[in-house]
C-alpha atoms as a PDB file:
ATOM      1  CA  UNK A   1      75.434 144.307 157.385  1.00  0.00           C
ATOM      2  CA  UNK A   2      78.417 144.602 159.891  1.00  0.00           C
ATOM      3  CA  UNK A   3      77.378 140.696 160.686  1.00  0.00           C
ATOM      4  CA  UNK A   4      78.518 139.968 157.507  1.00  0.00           C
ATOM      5  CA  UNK A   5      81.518 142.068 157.333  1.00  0.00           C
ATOM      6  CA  UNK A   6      82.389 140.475 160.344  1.00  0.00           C
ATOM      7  CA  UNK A   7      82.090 136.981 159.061  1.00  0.00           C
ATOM      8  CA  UNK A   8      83.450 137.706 155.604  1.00  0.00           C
ATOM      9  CA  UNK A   9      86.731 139.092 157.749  1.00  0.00           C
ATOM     10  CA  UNK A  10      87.157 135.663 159.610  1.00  0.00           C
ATOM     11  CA  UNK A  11      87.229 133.880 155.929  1.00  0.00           C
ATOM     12  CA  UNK A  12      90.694 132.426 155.550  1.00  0.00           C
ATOM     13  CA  UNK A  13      91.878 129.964 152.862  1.00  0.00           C
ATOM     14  CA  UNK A  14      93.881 126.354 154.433  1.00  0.00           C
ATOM     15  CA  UNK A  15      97.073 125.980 152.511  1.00  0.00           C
ATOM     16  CA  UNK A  16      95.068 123.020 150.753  1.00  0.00           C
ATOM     17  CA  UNK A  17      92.265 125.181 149.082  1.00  0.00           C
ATOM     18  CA  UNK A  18      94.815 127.617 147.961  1.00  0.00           C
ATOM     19  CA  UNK A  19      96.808 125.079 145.766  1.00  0.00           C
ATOM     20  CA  UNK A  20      96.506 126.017 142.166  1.00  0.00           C
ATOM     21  CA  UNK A  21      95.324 123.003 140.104  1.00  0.00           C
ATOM     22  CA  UNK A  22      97.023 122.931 136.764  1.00  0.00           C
ATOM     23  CA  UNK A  23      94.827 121.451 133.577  1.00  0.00           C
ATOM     24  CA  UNK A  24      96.507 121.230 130.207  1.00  0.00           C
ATOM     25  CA  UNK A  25      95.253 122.599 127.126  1.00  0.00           C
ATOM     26  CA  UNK A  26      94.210 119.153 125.395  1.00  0.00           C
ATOM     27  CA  UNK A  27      92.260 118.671 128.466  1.00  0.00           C
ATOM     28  CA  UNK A  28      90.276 121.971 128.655  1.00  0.00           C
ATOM     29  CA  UNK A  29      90.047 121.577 124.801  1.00  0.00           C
ATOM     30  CA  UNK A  30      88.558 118.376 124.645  1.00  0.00           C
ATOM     31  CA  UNK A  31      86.166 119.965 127.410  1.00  0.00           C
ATOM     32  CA  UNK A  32      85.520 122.609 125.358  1.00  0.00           C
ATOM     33  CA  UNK A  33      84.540 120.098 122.126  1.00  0.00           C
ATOM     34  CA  UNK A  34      82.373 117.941 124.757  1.00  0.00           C
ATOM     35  CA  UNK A  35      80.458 121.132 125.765  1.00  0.00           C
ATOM     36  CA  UNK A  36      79.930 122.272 122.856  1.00  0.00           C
ATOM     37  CA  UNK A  37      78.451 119.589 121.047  1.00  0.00           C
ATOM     38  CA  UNK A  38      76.441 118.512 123.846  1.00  0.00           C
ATOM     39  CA  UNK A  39      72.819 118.684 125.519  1.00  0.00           C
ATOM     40  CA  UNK A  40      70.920 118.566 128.805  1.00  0.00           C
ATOM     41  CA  UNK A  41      67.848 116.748 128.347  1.00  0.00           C
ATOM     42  CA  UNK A  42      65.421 117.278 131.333  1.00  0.00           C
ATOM     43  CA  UNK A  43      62.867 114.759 131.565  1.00  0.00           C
ATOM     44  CA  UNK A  44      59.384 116.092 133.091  1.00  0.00           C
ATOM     45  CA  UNK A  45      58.254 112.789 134.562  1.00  0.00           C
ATOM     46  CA  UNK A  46      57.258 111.594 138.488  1.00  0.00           C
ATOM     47  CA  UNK A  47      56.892 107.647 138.104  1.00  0.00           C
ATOM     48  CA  UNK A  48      59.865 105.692 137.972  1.00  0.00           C
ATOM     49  CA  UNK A  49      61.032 104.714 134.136  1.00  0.00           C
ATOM     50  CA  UNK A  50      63.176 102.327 132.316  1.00  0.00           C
ATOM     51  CA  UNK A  51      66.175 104.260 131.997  1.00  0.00           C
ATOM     52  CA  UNK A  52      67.884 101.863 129.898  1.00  0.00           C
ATOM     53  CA  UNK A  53      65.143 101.763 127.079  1.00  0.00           C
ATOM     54  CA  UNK A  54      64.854 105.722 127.377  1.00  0.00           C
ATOM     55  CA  UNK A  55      68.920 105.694 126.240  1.00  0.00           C
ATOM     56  CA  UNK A  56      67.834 103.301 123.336  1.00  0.00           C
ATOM     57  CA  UNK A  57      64.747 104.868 122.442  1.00  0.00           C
ATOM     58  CA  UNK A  58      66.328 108.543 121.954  1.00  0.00           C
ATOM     59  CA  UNK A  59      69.206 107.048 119.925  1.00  0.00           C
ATOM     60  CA  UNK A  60      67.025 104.695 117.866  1.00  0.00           C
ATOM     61  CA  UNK A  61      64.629 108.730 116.975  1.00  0.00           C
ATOM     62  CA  UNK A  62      67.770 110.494 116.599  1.00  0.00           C
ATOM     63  CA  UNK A  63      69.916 108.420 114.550  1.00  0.00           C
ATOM     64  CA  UNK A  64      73.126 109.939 115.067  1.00  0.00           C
ATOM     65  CA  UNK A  65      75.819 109.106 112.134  1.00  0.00           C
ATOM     66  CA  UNK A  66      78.483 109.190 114.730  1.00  0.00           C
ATOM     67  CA  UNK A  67      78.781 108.248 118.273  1.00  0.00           C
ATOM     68  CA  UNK A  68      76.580 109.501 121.380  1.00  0.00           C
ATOM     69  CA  UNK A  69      77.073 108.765 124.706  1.00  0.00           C
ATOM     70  CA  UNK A  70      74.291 109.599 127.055  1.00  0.00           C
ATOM     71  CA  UNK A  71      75.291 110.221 131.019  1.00  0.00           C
ATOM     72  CA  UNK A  72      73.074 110.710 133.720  1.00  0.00           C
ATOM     73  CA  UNK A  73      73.989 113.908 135.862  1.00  0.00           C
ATOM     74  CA  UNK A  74      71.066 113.727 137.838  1.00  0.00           C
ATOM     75  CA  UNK A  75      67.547 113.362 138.845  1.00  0.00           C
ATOM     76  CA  UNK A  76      65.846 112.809 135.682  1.00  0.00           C
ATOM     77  CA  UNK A  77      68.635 115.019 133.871  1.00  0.00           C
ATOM     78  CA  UNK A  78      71.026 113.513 131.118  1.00  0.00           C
ATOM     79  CA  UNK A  79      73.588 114.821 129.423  1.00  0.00           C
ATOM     80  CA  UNK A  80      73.985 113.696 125.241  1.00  0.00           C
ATOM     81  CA  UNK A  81      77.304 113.813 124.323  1.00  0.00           C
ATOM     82  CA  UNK A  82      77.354 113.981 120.226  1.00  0.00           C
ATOM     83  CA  UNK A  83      80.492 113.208 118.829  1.00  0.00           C
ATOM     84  CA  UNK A  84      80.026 115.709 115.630  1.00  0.00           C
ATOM     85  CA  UNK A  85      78.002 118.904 116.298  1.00  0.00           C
ATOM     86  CA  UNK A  86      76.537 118.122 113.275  1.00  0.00           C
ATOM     87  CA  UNK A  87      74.414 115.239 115.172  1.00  0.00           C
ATOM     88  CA  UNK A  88      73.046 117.837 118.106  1.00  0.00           C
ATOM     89  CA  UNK A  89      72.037 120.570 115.394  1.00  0.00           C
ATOM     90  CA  UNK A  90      69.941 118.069 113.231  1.00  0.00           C
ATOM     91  CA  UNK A  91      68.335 117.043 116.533  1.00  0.00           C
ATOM     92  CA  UNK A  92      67.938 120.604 117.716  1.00  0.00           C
ATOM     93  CA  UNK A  93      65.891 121.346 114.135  1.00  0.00           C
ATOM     94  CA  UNK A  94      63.280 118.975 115.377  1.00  0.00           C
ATOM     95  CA  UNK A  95      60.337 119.097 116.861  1.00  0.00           C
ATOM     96  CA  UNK A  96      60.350 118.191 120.752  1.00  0.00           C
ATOM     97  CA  UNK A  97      59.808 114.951 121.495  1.00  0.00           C
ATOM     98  CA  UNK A  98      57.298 113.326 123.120  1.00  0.00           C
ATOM     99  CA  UNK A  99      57.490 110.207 124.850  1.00  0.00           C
ATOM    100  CA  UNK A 100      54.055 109.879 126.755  1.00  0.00           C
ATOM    101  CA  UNK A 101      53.567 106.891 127.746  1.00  0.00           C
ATOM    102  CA  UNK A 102      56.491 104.588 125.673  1.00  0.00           C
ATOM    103  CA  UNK A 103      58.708 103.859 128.911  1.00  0.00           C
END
């Protein structure tokens, strides 16, 4: 335990990481909408897919009425950005889909 007080004592911030970033209000709105009416989607898959006709497929099932925008974040993790909530609730009311086998 004194190790670590020791360590956390010798902590300093450079003049660089103490600058305060300012964000406007639109900005962290607009975040705020995106978050909101958003989803992960975690796909539980080893072999290599067609990532392309998995962004196609999922909008051709879900039918959104208004725009989605679909972002990978990472390994086999995407991020659906619905324009209207409305869009991520009806999908949300479904079933989970299954893809086995159609990429």
């Amino acid at each position: 335990m004194d190790e670590i007080v020791r360590q956390w004592n010798r902590l300093s911030i450079t003049e660089e990481e103490g600058e305060v970033i300012g964000i406007s209000e639109s900005l962290v709105m607009k975040g705020r909408k995106e978050v909101q009416s958003g989803l992960l989607v975690k796909l539980l898959i080893h072999k290599p897919f067609n990532k392309n006709a998995f962004k196609e497929t999922m909008k051709d099932l879900w039918q959104p009425s208004h725009r989605l925008s679909i972002t990978e974040v990472g390994r086999n993790i995407f991020l659906f950005a619905f324009e209207d909530v409305v869009d991520r609730d009806t999908v949300l009311d479904r079933e989970p889909s299954n893809l086995n086998k159609c990429l």
